[in-house]
Protein backbone atom coordinates (compact mmCIF):
# COMPACT_ATOMS: atom_id res chain seq x y z
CA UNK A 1 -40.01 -14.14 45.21
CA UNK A 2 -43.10 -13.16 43.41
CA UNK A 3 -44.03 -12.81 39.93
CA UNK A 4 -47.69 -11.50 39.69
CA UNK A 5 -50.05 -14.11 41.29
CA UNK A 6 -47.15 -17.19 41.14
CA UNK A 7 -44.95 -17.80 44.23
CA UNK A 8 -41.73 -19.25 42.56
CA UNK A 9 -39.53 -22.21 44.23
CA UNK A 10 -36.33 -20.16 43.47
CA UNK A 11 -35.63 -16.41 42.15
CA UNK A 12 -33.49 -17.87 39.35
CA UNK A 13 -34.38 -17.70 35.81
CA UNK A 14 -33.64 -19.18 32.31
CA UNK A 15 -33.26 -16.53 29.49
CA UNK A 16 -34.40 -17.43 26.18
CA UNK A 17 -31.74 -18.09 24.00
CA UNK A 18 -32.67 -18.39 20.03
CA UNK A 19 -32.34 -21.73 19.38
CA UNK A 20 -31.90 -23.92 22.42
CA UNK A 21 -33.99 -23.21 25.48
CA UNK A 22 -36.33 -25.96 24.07
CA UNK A 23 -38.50 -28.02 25.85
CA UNK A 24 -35.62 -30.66 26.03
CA UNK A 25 -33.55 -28.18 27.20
CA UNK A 26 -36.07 -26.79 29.60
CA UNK A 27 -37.01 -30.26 31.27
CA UNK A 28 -33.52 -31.54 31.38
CA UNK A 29 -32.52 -28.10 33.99
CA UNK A 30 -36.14 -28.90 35.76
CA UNK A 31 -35.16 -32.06 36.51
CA UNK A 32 -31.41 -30.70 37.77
CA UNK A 33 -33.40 -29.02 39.84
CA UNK A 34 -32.81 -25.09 41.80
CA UNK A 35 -34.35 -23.25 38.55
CA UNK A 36 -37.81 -21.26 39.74
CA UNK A 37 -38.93 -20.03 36.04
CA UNK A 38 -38.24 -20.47 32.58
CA UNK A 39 -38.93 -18.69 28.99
CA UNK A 40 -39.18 -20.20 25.92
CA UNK A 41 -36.82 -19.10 22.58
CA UNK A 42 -37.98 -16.04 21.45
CA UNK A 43 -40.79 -16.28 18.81
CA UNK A 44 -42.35 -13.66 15.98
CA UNK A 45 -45.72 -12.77 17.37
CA UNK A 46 -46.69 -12.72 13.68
CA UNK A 47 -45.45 -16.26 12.72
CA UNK A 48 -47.49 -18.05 16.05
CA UNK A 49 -50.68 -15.95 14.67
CA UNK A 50 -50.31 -17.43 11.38
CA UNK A 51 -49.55 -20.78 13.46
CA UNK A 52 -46.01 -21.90 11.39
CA UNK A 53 -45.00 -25.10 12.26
CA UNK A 54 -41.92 -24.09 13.68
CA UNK A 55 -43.17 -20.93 15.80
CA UNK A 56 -45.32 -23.78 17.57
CA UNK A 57 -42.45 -26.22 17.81
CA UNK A 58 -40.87 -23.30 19.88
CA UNK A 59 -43.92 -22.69 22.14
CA UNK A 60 -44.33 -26.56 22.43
CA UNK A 61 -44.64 -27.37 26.42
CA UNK A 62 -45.89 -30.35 28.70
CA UNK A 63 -47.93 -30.28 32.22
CA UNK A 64 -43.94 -30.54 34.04
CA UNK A 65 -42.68 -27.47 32.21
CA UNK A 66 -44.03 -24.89 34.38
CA UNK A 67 -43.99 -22.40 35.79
CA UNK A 68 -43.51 -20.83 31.89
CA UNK A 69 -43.46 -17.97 30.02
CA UNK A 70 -43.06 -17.62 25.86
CA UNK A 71 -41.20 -14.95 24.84
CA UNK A 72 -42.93 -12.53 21.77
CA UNK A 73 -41.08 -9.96 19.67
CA UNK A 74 -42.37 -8.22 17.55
CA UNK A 75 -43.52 -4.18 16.64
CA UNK A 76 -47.52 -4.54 15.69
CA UNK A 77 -49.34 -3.58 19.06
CA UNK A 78 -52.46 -6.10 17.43
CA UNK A 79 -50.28 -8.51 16.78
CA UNK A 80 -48.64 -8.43 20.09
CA UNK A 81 -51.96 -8.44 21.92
CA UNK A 82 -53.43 -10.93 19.61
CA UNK A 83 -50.60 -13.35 20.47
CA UNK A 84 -50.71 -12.55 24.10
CA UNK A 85 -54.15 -14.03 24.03
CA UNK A 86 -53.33 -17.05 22.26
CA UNK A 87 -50.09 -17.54 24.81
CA UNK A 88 -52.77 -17.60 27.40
CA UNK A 89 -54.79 -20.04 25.56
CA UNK A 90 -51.49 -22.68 25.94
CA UNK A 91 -51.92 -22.10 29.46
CA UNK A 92 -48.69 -20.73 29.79
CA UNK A 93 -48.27 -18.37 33.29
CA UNK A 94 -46.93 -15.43 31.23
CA UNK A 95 -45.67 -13.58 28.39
CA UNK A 96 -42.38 -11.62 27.78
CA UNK A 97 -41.48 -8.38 25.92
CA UNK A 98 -38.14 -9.31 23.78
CA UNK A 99 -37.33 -5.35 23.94
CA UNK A 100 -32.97 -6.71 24.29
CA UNK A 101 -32.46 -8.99 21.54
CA UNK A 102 -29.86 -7.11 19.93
CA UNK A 103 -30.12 -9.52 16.54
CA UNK A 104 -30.33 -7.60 13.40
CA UNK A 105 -33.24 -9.17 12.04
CA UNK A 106 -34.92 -8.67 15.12
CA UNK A 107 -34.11 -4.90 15.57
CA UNK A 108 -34.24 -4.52 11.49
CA UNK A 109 -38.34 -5.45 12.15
CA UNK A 110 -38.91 -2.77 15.13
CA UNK A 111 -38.89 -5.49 17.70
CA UNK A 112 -35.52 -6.29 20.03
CA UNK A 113 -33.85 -3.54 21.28
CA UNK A 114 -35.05 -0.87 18.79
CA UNK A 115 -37.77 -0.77 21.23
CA UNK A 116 -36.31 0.71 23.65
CA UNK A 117 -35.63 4.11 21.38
CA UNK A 118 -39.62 4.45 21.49
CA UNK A 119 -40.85 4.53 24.92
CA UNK A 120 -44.49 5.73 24.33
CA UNK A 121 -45.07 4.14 21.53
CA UNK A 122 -43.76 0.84 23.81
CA UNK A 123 -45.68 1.86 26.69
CA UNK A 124 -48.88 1.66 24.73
CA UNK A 125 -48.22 -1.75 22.82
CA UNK A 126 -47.91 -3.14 26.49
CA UNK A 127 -50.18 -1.58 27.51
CA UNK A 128 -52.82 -3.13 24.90
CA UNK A 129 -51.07 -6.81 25.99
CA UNK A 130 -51.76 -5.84 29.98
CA UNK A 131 -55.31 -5.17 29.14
CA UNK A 132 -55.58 -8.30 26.93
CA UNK A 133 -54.60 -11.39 29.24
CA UNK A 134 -55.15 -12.16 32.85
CA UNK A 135 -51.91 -13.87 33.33
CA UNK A 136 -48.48 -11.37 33.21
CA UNK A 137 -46.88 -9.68 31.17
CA UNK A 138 -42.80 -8.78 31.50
CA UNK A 139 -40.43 -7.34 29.92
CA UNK A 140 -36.90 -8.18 29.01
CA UNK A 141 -34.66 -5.13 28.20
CA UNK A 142 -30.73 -4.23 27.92
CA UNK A 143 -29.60 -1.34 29.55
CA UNK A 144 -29.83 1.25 26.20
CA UNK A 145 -28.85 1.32 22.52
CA UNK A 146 -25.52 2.24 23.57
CA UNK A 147 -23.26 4.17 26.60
CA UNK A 148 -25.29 7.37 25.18
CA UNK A 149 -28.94 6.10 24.96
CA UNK A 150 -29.08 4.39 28.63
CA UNK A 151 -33.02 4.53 28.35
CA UNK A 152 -33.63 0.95 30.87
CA UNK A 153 -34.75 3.20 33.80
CA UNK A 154 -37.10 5.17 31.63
CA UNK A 155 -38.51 2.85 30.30
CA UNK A 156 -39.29 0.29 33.22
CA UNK A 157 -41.09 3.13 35.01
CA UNK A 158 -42.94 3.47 31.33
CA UNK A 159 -43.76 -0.32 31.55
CA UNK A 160 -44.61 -0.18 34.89
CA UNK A 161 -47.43 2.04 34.52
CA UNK A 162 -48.35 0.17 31.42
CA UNK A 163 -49.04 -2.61 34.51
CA UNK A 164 -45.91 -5.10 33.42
CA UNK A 165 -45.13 -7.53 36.26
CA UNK A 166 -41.56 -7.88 36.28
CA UNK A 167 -38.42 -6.38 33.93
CA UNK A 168 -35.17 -8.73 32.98
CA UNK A 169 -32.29 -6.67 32.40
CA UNK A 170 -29.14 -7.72 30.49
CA UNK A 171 -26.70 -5.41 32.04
CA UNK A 172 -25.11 -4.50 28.55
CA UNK A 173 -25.99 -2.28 25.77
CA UNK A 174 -27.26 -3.20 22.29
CA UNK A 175 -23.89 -2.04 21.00
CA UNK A 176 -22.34 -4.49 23.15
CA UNK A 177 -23.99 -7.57 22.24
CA UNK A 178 -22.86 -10.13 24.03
CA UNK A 179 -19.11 -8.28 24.74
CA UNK A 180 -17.65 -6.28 27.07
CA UNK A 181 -17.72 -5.98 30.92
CA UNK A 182 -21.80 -6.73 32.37
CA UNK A 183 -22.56 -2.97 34.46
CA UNK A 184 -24.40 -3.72 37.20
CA UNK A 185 -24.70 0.03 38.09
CA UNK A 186 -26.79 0.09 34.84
CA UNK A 187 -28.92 -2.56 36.48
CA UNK A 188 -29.08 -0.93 40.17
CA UNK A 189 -30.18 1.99 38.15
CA UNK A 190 -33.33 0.12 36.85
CA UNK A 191 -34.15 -1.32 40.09
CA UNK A 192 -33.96 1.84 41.87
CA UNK A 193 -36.30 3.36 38.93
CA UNK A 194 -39.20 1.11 39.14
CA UNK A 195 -41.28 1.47 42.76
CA UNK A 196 -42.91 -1.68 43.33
CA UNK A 197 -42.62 -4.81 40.79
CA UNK A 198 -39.08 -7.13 40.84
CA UNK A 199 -36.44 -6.16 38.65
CA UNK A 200 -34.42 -9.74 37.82
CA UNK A 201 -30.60 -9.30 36.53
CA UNK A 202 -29.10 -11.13 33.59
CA UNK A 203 -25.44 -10.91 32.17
CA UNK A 204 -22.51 -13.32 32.81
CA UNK A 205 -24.24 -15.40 35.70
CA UNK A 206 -22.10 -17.89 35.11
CA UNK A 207 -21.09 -19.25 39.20
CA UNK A 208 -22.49 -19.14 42.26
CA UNK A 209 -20.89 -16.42 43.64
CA UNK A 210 -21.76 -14.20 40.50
CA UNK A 211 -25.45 -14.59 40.90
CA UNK A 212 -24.78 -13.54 44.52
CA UNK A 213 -22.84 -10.21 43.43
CA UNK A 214 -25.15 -9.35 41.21
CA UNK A 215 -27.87 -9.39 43.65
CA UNK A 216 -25.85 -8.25 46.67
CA UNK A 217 -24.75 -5.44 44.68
CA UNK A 218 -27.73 -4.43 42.38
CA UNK A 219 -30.85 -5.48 44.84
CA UNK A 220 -32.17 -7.27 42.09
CA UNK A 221 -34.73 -9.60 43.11
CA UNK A 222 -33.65 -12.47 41.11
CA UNK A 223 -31.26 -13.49 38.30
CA UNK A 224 -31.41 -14.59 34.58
CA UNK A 225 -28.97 -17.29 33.17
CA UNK A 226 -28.69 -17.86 30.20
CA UNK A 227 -25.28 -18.71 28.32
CA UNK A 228 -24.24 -20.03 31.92
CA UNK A 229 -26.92 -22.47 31.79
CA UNK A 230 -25.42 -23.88 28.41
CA UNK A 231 -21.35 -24.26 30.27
CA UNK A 232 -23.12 -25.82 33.39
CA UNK A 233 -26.75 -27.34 33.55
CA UNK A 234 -26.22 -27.68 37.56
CA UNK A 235 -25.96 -23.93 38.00
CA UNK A 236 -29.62 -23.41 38.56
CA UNK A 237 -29.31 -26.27 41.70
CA UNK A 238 -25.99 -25.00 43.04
CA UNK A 239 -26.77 -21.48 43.20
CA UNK A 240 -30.26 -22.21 44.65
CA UNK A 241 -28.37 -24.23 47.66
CA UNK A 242 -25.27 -21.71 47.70
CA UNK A 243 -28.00 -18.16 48.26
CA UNK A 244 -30.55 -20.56 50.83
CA UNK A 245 -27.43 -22.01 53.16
CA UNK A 246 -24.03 -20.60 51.71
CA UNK A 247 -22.73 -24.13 50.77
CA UNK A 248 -21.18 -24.43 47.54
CA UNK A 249 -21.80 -27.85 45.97
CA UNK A 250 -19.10 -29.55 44.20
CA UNK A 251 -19.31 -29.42 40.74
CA UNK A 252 -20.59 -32.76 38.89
CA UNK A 253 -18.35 -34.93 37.94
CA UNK A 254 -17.38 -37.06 34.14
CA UNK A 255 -20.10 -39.66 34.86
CA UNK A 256 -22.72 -37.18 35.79
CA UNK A 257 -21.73 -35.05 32.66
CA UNK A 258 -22.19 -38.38 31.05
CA UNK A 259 -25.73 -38.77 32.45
CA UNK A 260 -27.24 -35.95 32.07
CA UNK A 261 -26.09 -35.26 28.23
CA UNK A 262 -27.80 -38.41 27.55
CA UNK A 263 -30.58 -37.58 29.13
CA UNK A 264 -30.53 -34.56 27.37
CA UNK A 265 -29.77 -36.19 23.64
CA UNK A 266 -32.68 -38.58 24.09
CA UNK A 267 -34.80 -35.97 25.33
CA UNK A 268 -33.75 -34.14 21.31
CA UNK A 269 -34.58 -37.31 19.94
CA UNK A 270 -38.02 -37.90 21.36
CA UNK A 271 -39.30 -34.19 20.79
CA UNK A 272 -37.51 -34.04 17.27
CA UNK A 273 -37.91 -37.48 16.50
CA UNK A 274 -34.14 -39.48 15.76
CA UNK A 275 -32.69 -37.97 13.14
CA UNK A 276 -33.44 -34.16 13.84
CA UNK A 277 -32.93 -34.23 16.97
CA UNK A 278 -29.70 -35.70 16.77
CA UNK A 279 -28.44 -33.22 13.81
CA UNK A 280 -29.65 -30.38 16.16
CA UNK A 281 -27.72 -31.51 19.05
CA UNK A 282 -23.99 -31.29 17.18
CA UNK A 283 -24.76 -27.35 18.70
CA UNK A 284 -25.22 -28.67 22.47
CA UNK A 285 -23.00 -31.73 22.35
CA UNK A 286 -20.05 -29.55 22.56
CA UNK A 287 -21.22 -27.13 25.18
CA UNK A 288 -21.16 -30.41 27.69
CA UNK A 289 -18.02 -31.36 26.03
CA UNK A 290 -16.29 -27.45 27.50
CA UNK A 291 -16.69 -29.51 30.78
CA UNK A 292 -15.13 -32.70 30.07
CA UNK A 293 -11.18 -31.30 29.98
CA UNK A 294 -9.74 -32.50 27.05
CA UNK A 295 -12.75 -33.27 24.65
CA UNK A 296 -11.10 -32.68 20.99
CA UNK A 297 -11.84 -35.81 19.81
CA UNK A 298 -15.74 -35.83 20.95
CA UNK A 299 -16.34 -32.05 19.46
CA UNK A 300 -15.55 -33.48 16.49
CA UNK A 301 -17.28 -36.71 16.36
CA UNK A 302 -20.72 -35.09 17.82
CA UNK A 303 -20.91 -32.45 15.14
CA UNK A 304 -20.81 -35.15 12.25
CA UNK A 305 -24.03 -37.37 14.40
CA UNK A 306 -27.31 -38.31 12.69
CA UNK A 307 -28.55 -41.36 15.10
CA UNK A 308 -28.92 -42.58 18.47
CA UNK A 309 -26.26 -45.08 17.42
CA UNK A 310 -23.67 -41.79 16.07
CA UNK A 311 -23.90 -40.61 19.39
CA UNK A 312 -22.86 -43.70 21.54
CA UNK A 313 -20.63 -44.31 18.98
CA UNK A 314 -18.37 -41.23 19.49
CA UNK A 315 -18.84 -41.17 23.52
CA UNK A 316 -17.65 -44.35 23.36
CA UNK A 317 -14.89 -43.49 20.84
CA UNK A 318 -14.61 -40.89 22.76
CA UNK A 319 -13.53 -42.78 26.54
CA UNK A 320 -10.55 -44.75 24.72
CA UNK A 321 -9.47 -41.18 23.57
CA UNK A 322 -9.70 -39.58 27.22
CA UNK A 323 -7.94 -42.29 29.08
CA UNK A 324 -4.50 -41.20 28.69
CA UNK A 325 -5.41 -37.70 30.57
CA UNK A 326 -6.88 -39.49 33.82
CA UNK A 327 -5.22 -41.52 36.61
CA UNK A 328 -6.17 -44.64 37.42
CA UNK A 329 -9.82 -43.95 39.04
CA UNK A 330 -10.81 -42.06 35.82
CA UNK A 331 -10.41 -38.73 36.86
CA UNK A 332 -8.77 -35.89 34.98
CA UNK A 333 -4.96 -35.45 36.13
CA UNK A 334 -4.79 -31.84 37.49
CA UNK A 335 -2.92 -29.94 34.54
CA UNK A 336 -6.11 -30.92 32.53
CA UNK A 337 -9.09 -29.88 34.58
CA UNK A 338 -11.08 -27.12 32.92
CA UNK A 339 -10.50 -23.64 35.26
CA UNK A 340 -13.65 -22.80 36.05
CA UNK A 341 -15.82 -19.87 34.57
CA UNK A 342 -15.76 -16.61 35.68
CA UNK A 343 -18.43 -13.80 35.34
CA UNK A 344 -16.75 -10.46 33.13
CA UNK A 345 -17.93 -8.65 36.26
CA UNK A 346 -15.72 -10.67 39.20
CA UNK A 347 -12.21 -10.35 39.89
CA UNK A 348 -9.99 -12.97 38.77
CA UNK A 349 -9.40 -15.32 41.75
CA UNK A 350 -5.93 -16.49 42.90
CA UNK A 351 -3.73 -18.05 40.14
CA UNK A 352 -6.24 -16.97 37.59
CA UNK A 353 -4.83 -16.03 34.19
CA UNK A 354 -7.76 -13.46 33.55
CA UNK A 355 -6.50 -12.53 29.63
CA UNK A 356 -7.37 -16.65 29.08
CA UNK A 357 -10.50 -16.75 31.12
CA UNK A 358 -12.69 -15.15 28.28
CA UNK A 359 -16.30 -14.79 28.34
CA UNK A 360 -18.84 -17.57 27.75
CA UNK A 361 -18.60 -17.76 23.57
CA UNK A 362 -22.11 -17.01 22.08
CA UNK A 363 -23.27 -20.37 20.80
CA UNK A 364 -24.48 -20.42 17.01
CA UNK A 365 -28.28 -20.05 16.89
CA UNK A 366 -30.73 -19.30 14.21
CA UNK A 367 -30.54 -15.89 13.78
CA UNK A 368 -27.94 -13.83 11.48
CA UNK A 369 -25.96 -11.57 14.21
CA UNK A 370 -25.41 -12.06 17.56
């Protein structure tokens, strides 16, 4: 697909998610592989104006992270256009509307999803951004306030006379948050509102086969992952292969997990130098440990890390531990291999206890509500 003048590798995208789509985040799912565009955390347009030193760690990029967008919130239409600009200067290839963050401090300031009760006064603060930069401008956007307020196709065809060049739609209300069943009717809805640019799903992508029913059954031109990213960093690379040739690739197994969390820990290290980086990544360290099986004794040990030495320490605490689940090769005995995700919008498959087969939890992030 297309997203203004870029031709991306893959329709699959990475939604900003406060607090850990970092650059060592970002470049660890590049290398992976299968992932055609990514967005940076969200950031206050007001805070990168005034250039605080951690609105620019969030913006922070390198010549491989691209193709990239940074996401703005915020409610001041000069502001907004004013940090558009400077996005451009970074030589990003866009900037995003947060209009669906449905955080309270987010909505409390006008931006998030309060923008979507608003739709000319919206329509003009894009409008100003459009006019401001030469590279694009989208929009991310839930499907309403709440069941009542369903305002996403409104507004998109609001937006897209404002000249935005592409909407993301979480398929859930702000009421929702992250709960409740995704409603991809909500999302046909938008795409069947808008007349030319690509709508792009988001909600629950968490397999395969869910980015494939969302798009099969919203004609959505691409999908957004987000929390999926966080359960499995392949998802980008086997959904890429499973929509071009309808293979499904295995899913990695304990020495790739291995691999690539190191990868990803020294990756923390070198952007946040040693000791930051590893105290940030006690939040990720356990989101590779949900694929591990049993992984009690690691979730503990990684949340108490402040070297490079903490962190070998407990994986390698952490192998004596997970012996007595695996046969003789190493590999999990079957009563202890992690069921795989599901999406809230797929059926249950065979032999699939759906009341334990919750949603993706929403990881702990910077912000005071989820």
């Amino acid at each position: 697909m297309r997203l203004g003048p870029h031709e991306l590798s893959s329709n699959l995208f990475l939604s900003p998610l406060a607090g850990y789509t970092n650059l060592p985040m970002r470049m660890t799912l590049r290398e992976l592989g299968g992932l055609g565009w990514a967005t940076t955390d969200l950031v206050s347009a007001k805070s990168l104006l005034l250039r605080n030193r951690t609105a620019l760690k969030l913006v922070e990029t390198c010549a491989a992270d691209r193709p990239l967008s940074i996401q703005l919130f915020g409610s001041d239409a000069a502001d907004m256009r004013a940090a558009a600009v400077l996005c451009e200067g970074l030589g990003v290839q866009g900037v995003d509307i947060n209009m669906g963050c449905p955080v309270r401090k987010v909505v409390n300031s006008g931006g998030g999803s309060a923008m979507m009760t608003e739709l000319g006064r919206t329509a003009d603060l894009v409008r100003g951004m459009v006019e401001a930069v030469r590279i694009p401008v989208t929009a991310k956007m839930r499907l309403g306030w709440d069941e009542d307020n369903l305002t996403a196709p409104d507004l998109s065809r609001a937006l897209e006379e404002a000249g935005v060049a592409a909407i993301f739609v979480h398929g859930r209300t702000r009421a929702q948050g992250f709960a409740g069943t995704v409603n991809l009717a909500g999302i046909r809805a938008v795409v069947q509102a808008v007349r030319a640019i690509p709508v792009v799903g988001n909600g629950d992508i968490t397999t395969p086969a869910a980015a494939k029913h969302m798009l099969d059954e919203t004609g959505c031109a691409g999908v957004s992952i987000g929390r999926g990213a966080f359960y499995d960093p392949w998802i980008f690379l086997r959904t890429e292969r499973y929509l071009r040739t309808g293979e499904l690739l295995p899913e990695p197994d304990f020495a790739e997990r291995v691999r690539v969390m190191r990868r990803h820990f020294e990756r923390h290290c070198e952007f946040y130098g040693e000791a930051h980086g590893a105290r940030l990544f006690r939040k990720v360290g356990p989101w590779y440990a949900r694929g591990f099986g049993p992984s009690k004794h690691f979730k503990q040990r990684v949340i108490t890390i402040s070297s490079r030495a903490d962190f070998e320490g407990a994986l390698a605490e952490f192998m004596v531990w997970r012996a007595p689940f695996c046969d003789e090769r190493g590999d999990l005995l079957p009563k202890y291999r992690p069921e795989p995700a599901r999406a809230s919008f797929m059926e249950p498959g065979p032999g699939t206890d759906a009341a334990s087969r919750g949603a993706i939890p929403v990881p702990k992030g910077p912000v005071d509500v989820w």
